[in-house]
Protein backbone atom coordinates (compact mmCIF):
# COMPACT_ATOMS: atom_id res chain seq x y z
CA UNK A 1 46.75 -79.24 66.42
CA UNK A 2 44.85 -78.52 63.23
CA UNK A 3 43.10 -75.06 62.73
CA UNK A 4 41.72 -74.58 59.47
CA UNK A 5 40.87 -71.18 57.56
CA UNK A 6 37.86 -70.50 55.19
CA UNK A 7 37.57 -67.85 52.83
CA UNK A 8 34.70 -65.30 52.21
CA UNK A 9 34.10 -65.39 48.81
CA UNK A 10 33.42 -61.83 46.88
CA UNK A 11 30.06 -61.78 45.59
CA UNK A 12 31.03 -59.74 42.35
CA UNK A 13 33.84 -63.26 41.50
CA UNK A 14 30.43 -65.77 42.73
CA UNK A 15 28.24 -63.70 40.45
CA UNK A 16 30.76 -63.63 37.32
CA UNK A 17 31.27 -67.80 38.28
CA UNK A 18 27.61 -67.97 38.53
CA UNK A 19 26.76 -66.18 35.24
CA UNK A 20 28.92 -68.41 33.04
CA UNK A 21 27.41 -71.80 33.47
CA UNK A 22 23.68 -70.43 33.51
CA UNK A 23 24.97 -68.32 30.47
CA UNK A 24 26.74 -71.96 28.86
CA UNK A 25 23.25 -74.08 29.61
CA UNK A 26 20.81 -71.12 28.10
CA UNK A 27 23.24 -71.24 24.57
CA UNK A 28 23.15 -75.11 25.10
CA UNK A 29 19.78 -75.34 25.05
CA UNK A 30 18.84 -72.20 22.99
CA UNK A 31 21.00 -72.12 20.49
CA UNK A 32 20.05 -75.50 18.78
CA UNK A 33 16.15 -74.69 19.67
CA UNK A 34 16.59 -70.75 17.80
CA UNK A 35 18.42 -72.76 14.89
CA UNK A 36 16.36 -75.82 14.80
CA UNK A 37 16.46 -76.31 10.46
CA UNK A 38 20.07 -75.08 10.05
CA UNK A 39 20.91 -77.67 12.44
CA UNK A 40 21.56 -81.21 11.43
CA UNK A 41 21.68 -84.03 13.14
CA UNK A 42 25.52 -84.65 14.14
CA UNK A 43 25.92 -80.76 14.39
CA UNK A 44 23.43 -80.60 17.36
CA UNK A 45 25.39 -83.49 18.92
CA UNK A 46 29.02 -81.84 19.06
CA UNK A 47 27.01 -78.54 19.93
CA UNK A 48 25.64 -80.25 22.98
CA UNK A 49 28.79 -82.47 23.85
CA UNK A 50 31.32 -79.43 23.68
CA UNK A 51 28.88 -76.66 25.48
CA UNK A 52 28.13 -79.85 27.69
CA UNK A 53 32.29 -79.83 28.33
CA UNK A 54 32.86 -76.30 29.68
CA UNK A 55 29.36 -76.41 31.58
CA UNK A 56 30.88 -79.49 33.63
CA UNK A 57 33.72 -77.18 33.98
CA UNK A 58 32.73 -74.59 35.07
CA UNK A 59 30.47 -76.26 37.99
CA UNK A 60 33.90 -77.73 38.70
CA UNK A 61 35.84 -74.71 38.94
CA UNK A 62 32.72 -73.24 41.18
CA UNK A 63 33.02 -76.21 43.37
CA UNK A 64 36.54 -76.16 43.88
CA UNK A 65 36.44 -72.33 44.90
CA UNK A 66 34.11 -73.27 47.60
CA UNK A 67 36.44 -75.98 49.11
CA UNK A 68 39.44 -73.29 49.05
CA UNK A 69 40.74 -73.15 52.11
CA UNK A 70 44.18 -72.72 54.19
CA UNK A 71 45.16 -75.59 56.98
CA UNK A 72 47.89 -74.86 59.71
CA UNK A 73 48.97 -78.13 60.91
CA UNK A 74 52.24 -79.30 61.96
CA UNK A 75 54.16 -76.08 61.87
CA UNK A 76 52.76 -75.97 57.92
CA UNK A 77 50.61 -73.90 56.27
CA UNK A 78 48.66 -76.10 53.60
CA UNK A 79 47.04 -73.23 51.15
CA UNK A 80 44.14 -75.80 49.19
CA UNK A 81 43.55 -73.04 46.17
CA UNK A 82 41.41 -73.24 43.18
CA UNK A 83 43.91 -76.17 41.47
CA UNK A 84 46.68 -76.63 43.11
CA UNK A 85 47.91 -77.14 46.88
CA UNK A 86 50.96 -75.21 48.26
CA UNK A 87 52.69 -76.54 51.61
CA UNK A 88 54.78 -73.37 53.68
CA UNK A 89 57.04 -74.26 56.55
CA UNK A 90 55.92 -72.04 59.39
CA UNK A 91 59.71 -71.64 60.49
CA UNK A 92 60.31 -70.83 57.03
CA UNK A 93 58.61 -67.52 56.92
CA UNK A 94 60.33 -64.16 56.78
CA UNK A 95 57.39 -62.01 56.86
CA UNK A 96 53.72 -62.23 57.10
CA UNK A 97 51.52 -59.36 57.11
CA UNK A 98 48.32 -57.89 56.43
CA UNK A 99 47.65 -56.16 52.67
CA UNK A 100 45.62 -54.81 50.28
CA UNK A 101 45.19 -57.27 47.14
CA UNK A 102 47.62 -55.85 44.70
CA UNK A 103 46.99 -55.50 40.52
CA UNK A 104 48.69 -58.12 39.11
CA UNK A 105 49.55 -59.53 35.82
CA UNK A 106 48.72 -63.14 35.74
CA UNK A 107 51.64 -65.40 34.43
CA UNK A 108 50.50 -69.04 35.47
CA UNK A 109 46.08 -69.83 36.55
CA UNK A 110 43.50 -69.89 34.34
CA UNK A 111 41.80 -67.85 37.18
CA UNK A 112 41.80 -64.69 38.68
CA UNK A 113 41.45 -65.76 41.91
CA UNK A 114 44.39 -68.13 41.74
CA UNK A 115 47.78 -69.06 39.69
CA UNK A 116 50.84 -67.52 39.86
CA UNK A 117 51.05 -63.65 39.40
CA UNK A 118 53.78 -60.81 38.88
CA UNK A 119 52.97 -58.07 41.43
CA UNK A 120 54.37 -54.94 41.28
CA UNK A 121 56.68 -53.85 44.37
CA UNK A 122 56.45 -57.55 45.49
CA UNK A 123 57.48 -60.47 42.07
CA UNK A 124 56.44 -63.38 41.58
CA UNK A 125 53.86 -64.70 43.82
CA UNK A 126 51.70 -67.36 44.54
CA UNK A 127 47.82 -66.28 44.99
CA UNK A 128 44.76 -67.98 46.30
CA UNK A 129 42.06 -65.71 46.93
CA UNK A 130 38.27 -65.37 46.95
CA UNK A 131 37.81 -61.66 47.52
CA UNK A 132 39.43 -58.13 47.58
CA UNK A 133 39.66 -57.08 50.93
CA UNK A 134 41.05 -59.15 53.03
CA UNK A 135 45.02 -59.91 52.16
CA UNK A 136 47.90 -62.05 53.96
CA UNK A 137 51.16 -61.32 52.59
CA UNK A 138 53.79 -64.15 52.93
CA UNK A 139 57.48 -64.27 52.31
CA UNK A 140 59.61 -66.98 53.05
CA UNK A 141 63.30 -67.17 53.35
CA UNK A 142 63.74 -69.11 50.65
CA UNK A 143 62.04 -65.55 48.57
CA UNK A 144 58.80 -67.26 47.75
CA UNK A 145 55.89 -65.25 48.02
CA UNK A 146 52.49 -66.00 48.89
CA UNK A 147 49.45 -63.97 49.09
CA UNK A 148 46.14 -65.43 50.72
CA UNK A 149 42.63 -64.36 51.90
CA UNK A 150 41.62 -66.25 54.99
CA UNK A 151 38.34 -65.49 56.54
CA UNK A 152 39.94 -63.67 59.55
CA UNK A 153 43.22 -62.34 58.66
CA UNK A 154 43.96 -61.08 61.79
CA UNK A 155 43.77 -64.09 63.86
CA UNK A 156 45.18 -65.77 61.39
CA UNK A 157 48.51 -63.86 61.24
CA UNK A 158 48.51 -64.02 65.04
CA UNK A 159 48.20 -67.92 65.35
CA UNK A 160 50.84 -68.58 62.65
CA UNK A 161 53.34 -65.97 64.46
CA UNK A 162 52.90 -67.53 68.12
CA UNK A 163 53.37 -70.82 66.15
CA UNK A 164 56.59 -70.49 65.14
């Protein structure tokens, strides 16, 4: 059986996701109109194809925090993050817990809501998350670590432990 976790996503990370592409389009559009005789022709152009670049990114990176999720299906635990997909053995798991979301120092993620991190009293970890507040820690045997944010942390700790 398939059960599938959403995320609750942290207003404050929306509103700094939100604020970059409206930010992008207003010096899109502004820029070229506040600079109108300085501006030639084929200068406009790679203005407009370059801010038109990272605005399609952005709405991409938007999109694809809105589709994170984290799938338990046959004893696996698919975590669909911001750019990558990780795949976890439920049998595999040494320890899975509630926690706070730690400070980390990002090492891999153009993110910070995703990419791989150095956390302090835990290493190297994978994370996927959307807010602040609601943490699952995973280990697995194979010293991989793994830390989440699924809508209901609680029940989802409790399916993935009677699932083993």
């Amino acid at each position: 059986m398939e059960k599938i976790y959403t995320t609750i996503k942290s207003k404050g990370i929306m509103g700094i996701y939100w604020v970059s592409p409206v930010f992008i389009l207003f010096m899109m559009f502004g820029v070229p109109f506040l600079a109108d005789e300085e501006m030639s022709g084929n200068d406009r152009n790679v203005f407009f194809i370059v801010f038109g670049i990272i605005f399609i990114w952005l709405c991409y990176i938007i999109y694809r925090i809105y589709k994170m999720r984290y799938v338990i299906n046959n004893n696996e635990i698919t975590i669909h993050g911001a750019f990558n997909k990780n795949v976890i053995k439920i049998n595999e798991i040494e320890e899975i817990k509630r926690s706070p979301i730690p400070f980390g120092i990002r090492l891999f993620g153009g993110l910070f809501i995703g990419g791989r991190y150095y956390l302090p009293g835990i290493g190297k970890a994978w994370v996927a998350m959307t807010n602040f507040k609601d943490g699952v820690f995973i280990k697995t045997r194979a010293s991989e670590n793994y830390v989440i944010t699924p809508k209901d942390p609680d029940d989802f700790i409790t399916y993935v432990t009677n699932n083993k």
